[in-house]
Protein backbone atom coordinates (compact mmCIF):
# COMPACT_ATOMS: atom_id res chain seq x y z
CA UNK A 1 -95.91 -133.47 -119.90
CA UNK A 2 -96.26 -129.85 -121.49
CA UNK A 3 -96.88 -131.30 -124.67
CA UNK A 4 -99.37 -134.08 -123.73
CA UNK A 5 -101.62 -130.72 -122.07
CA UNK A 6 -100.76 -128.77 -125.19
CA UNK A 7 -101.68 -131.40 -127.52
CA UNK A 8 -104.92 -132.23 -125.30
CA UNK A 9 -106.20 -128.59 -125.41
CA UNK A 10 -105.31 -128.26 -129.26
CA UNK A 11 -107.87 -131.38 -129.59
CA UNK A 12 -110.38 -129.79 -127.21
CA UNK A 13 -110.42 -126.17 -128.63
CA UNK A 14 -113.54 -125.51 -130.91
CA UNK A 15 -113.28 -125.53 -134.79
CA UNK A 16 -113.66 -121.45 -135.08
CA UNK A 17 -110.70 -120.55 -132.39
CA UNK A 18 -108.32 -122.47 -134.38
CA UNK A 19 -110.04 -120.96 -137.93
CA UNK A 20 -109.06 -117.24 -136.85
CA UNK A 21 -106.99 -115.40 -139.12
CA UNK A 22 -108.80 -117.17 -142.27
CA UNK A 23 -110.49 -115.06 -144.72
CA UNK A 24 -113.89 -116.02 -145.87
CA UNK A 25 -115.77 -114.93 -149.41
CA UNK A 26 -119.46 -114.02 -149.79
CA UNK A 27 -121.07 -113.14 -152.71
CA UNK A 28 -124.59 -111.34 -152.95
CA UNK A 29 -127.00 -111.15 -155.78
CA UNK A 30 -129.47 -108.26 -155.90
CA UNK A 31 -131.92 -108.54 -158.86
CA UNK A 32 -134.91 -106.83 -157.29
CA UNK A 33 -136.18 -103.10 -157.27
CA UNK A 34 -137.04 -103.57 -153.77
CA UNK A 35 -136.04 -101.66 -150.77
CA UNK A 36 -136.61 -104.33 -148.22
CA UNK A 37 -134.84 -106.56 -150.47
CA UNK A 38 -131.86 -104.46 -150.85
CA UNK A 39 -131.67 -104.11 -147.30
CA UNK A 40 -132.24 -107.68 -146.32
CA UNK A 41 -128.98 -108.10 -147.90
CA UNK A 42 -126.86 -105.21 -146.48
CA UNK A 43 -128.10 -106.69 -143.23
CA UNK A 44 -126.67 -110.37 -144.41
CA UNK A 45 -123.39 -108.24 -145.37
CA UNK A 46 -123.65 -106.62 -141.70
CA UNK A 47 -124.36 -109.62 -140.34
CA UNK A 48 -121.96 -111.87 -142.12
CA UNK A 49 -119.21 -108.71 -141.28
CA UNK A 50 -119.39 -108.69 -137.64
CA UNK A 51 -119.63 -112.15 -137.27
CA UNK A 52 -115.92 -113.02 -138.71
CA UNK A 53 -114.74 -109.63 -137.21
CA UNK A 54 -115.94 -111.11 -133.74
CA UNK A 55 -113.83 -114.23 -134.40
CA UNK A 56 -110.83 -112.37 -136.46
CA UNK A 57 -111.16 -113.40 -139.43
CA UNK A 58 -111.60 -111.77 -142.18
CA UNK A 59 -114.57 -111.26 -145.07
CA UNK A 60 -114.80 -110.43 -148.38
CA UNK A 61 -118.08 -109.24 -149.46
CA UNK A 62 -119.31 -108.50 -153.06
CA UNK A 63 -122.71 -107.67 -153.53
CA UNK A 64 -123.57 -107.68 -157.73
CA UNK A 65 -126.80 -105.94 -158.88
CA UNK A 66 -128.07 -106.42 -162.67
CA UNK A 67 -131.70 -105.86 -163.97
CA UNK A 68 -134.17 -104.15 -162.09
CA UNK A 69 -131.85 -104.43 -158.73
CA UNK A 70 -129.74 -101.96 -160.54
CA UNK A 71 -131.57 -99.33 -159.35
CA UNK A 72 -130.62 -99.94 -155.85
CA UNK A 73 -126.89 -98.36 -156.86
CA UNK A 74 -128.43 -95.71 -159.31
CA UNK A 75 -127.08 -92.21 -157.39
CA UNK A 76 -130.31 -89.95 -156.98
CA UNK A 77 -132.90 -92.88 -157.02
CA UNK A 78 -131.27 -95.81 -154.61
CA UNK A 79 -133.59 -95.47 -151.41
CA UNK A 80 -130.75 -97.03 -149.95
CA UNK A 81 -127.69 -94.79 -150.51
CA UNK A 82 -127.16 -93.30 -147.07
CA UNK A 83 -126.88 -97.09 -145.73
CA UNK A 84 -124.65 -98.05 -148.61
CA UNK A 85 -121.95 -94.79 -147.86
CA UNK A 86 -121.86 -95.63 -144.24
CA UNK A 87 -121.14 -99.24 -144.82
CA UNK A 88 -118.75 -98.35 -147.50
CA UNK A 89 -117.43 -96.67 -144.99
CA UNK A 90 -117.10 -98.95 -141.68
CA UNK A 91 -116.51 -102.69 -144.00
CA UNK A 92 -113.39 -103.01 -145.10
CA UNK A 93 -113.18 -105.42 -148.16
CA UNK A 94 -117.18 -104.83 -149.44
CA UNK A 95 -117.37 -104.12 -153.06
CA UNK A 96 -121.05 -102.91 -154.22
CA UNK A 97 -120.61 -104.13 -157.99
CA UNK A 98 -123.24 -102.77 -161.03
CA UNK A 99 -123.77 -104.68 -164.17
CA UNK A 100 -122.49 -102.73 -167.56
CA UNK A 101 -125.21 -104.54 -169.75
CA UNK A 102 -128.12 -103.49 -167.14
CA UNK A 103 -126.39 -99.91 -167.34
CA UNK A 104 -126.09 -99.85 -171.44
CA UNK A 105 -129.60 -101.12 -171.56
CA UNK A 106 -130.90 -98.34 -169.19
CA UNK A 107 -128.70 -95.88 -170.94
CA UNK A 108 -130.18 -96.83 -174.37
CA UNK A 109 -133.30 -96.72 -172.75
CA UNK A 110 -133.85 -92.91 -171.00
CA UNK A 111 -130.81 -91.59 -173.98
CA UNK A 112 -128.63 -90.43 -170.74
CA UNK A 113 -126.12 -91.54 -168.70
CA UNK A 114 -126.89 -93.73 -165.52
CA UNK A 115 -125.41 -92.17 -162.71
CA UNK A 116 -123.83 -94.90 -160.47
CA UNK A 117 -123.14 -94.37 -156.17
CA UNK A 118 -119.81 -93.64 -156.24
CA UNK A 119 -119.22 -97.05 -154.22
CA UNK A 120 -120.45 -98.74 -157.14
CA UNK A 121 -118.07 -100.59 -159.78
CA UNK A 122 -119.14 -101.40 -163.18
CA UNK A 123 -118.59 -104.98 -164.23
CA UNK A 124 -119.15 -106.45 -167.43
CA UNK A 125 -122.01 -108.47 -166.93
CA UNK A 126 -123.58 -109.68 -163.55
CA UNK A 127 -124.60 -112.97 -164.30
CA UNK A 128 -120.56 -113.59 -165.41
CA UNK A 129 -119.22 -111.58 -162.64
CA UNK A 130 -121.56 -114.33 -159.95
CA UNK A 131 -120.61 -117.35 -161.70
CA UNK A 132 -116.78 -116.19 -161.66
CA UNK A 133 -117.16 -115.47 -157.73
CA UNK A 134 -118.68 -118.65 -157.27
CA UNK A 135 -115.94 -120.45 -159.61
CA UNK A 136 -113.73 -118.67 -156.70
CA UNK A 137 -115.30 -119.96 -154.02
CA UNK A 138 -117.42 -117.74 -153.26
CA UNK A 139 -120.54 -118.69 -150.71
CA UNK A 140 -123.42 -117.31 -152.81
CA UNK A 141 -126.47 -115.89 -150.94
CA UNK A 142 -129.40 -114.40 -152.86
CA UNK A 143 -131.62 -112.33 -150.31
């Protein structure tokens, strides 16, 4: 009889109570020099966050500006940089990741360094780095 109820609840409970404990990938592209932009998609990342928190699962969120977007992570100029160090900060698993050919290009460009937030990463290329999350499985959300 305790089986039969067991078995009859475990076909009753919703999709997302028996999903806990799963971990779930989201990657964002950035390719704006837009404020509202920018934080349209720290809000998905907040969003996204809380949501799978709330259930208990887990997230992994990597957000991957190139081209004029890159200026959201540039230290001194992102309009955004307080928001990015406190989300740093209270995500766990949210990687903020800077394309190296937008950076070389800038560099070349101005004949100085480009000073990166120091939650940034520096990947190769941006374009590779969201086709190689999405080759992962990756959900892929551009704001």
């Amino acid at each position: 009889m305790k089986k039969l109820i067991l078995s009859a609840a475990l076909a009753l409970a919703p999709l997302s109570a028996m999903a806990a404990g799963e971990t779930h990938h989201l990657a964002i592209h950035v390719n704006q020099n837009d404020p509202a932009v920018m934080n349209m998609a720290l809000n998905n990342a907040q969003n996204v966050y809380q949501h799978y928190k709330d259930q208990g699962d887990d997230v992994i969120i990597e957000l991957v500006a190139y081209g004029p977007g890159l200026n959201m992570l540039i230290d001194g100029k992102s309009p955004v940089a307080d928001r990015i160090s406190t989300m740093s900060l209270e995500m766990d698993h949210l990687q903020l990741s800077a394309c190296g050919n937008t950076m070389a290009k800038m560099q070349r460009a101005s004949g100085k360094e480009v000073p990166l937030l120091s939650e940034a990463v520096v990947v190769s290329s941006g374009v590779v780095r969201l086709m190689e999350l999405q080759g992962d499985g990756y959900a892929y959300v551009r704001p």
